[in-house]
Protein backbone atom coordinates (compact mmCIF):
# COMPACT_ATOMS: atom_id res chain seq x y z
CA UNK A 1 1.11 38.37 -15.56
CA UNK A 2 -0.44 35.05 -15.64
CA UNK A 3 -0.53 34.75 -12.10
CA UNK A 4 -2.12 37.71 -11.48
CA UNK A 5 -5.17 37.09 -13.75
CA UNK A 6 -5.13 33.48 -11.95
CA UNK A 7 -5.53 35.04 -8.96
CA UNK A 8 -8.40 37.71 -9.71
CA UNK A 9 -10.10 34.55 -11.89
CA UNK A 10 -9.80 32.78 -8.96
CA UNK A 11 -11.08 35.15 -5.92
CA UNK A 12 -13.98 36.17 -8.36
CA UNK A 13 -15.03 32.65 -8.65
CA UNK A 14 -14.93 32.48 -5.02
CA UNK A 15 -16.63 35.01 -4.19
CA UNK A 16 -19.77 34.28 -6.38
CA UNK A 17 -20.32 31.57 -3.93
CA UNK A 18 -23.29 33.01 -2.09
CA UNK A 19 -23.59 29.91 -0.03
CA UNK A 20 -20.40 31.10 1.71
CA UNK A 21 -21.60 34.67 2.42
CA UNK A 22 -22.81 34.94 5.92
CA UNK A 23 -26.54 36.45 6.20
CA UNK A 24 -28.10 37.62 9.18
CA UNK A 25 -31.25 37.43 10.35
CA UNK A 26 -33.82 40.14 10.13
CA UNK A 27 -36.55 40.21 12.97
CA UNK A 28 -39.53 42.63 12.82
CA UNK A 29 -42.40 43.48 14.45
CA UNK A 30 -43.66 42.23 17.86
CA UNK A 31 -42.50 38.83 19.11
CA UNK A 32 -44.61 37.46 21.41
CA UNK A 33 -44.41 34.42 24.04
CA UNK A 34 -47.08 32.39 24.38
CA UNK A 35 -46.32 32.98 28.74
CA UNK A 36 -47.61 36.44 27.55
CA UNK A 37 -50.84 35.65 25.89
CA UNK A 38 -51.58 33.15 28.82
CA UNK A 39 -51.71 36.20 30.91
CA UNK A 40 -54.77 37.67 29.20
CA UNK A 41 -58.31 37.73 29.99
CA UNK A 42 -61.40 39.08 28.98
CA UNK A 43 -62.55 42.83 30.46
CA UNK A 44 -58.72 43.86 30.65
CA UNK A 45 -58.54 47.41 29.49
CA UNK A 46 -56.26 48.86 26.35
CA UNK A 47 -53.13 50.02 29.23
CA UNK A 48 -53.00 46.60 30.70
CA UNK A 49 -53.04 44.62 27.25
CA UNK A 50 -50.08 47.02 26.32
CA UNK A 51 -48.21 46.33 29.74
CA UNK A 52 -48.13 43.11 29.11
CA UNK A 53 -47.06 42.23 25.33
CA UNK A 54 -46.16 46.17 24.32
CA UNK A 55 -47.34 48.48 21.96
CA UNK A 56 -49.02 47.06 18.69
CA UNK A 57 -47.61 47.33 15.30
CA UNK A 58 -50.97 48.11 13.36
CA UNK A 59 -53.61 49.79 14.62
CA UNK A 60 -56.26 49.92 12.33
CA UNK A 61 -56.94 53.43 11.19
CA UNK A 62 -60.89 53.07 10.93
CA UNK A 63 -61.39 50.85 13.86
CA UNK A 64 -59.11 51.98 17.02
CA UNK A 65 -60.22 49.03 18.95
CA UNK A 66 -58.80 46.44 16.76
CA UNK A 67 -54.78 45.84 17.68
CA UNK A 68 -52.47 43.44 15.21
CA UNK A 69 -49.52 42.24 16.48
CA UNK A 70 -47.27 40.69 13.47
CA UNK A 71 -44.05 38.99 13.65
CA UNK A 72 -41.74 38.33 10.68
CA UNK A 73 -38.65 36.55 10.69
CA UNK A 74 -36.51 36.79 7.45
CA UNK A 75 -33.70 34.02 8.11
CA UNK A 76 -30.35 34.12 6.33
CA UNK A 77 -30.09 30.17 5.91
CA UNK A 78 -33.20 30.31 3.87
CA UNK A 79 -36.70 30.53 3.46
CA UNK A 80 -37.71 27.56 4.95
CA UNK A 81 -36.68 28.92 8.06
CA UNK A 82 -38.53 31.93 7.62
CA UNK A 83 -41.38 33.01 10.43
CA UNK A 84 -44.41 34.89 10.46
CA UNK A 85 -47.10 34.65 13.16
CA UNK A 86 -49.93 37.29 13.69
CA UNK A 87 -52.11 37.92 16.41
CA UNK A 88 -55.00 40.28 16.58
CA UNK A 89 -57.23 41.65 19.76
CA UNK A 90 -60.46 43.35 19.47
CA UNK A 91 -61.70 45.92 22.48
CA UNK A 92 -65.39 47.28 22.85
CA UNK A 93 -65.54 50.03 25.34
CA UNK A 94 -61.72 50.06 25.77
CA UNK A 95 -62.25 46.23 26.97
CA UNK A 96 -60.62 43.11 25.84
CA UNK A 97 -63.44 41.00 23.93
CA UNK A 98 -61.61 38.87 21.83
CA UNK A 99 -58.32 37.56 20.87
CA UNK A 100 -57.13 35.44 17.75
CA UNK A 101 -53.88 35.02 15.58
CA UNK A 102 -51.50 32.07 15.86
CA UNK A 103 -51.30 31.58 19.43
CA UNK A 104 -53.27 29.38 21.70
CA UNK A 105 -55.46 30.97 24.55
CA UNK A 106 -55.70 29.91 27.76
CA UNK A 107 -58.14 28.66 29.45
CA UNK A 108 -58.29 31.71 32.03
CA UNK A 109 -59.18 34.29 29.25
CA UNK A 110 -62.77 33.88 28.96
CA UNK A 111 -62.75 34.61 32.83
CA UNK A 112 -63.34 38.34 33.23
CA UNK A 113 -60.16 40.08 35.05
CA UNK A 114 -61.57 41.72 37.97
CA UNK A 115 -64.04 38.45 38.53
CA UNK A 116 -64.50 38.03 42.22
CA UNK A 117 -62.40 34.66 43.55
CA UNK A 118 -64.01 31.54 44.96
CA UNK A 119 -63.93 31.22 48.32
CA UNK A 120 -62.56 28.16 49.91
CA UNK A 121 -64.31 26.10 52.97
CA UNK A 122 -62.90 26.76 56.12
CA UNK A 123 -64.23 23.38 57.34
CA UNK A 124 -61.03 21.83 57.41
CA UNK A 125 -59.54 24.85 59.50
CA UNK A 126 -59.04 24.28 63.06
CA UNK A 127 -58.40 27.61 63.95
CA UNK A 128 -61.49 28.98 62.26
CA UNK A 129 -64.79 29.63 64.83
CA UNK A 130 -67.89 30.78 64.65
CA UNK A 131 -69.78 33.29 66.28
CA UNK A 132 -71.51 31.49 68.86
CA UNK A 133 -68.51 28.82 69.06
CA UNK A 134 -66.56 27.90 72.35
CA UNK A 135 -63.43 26.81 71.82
CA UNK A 136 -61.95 24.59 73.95
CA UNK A 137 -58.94 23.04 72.95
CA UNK A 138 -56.88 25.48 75.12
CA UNK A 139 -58.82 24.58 78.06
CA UNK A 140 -58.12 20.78 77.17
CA UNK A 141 -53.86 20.90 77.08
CA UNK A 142 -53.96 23.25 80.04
CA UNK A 143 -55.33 19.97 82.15
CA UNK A 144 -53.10 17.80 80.03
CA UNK A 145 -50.20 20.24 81.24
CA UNK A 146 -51.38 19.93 84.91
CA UNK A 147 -51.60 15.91 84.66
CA UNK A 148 -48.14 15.38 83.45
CA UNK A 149 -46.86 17.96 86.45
CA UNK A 150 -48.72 16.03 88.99
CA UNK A 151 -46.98 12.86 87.40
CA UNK A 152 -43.85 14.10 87.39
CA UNK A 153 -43.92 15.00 91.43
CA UNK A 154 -45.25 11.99 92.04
């Protein structure tokens, strides 16, 4: 009889242990990387934004152009390892205007996305001519060619 109480005493002791329960962690929300955010830019439309970090978890009711993307992390170790890191993107005319929260922006986003590209200088191009230009460097290793035949006979 003894033993038996010993034993419940004992397990019940045990188990009121919470350090020794395992506890899992409980994501929700969005999580974003910041390799996603680096890939926006201003003048993206609303389809594009959500190709490339998903759908957003609030959109606010009285303003459809403003997206929030939250992320909580509830950790089972403890709250100091908890997470929680927002990021919110405002559209005008179904384009991306701004962008703020707890990620860093890069330094390509205030370029518009369909922005014409620089073109390079083509005067380090060999191959490149004018209109107007003869080209003669064909002309030159033909006689080079003929030389080293004539040497070779010879």
């Amino acid at each position: 009889m003894y033993f038996r109480v010993a034993i419940i005493i004992t397990a019940l002791t045990l188990s009121s242990c919470s350090s020794w329960v395992y506890r899992y962690d409980v994501p929700q929300g969005n999580y974003l990387e910041q390799k996603s955010i680096d890939k926006l830019q201003v003048d993206m439309t609303k389809e594009q934004v959500r190709f490339i970090l998903g759908s957003p978890v609030v959109v606010d009711a009285f303003d459809n152009d403003t997206w929030s993307y939250i992320y909580k992390l509830k950790s089972g170790r403890g709250k100091k390892f908890d997470v929680r890191k927002q990021f919110i993107i405002k559209f005008s005319d179904d384009k991306l205007v701004s962008a703020s929260g707890d990620f860093k922006l890069s330094d390509k986003f205030n370029t518009p996305f369909n922005a014409p590209a620089e073109e390079e200088s083509d005067t380090n191009n060999k191959f490149s001519a004018k209109q107007g230009d003869v080209v003669t460097e064909g002309k030159q290793d033909e006689d080079k060619l003929g030389e080293n035949k004539a040497a070779i006979k010879n």
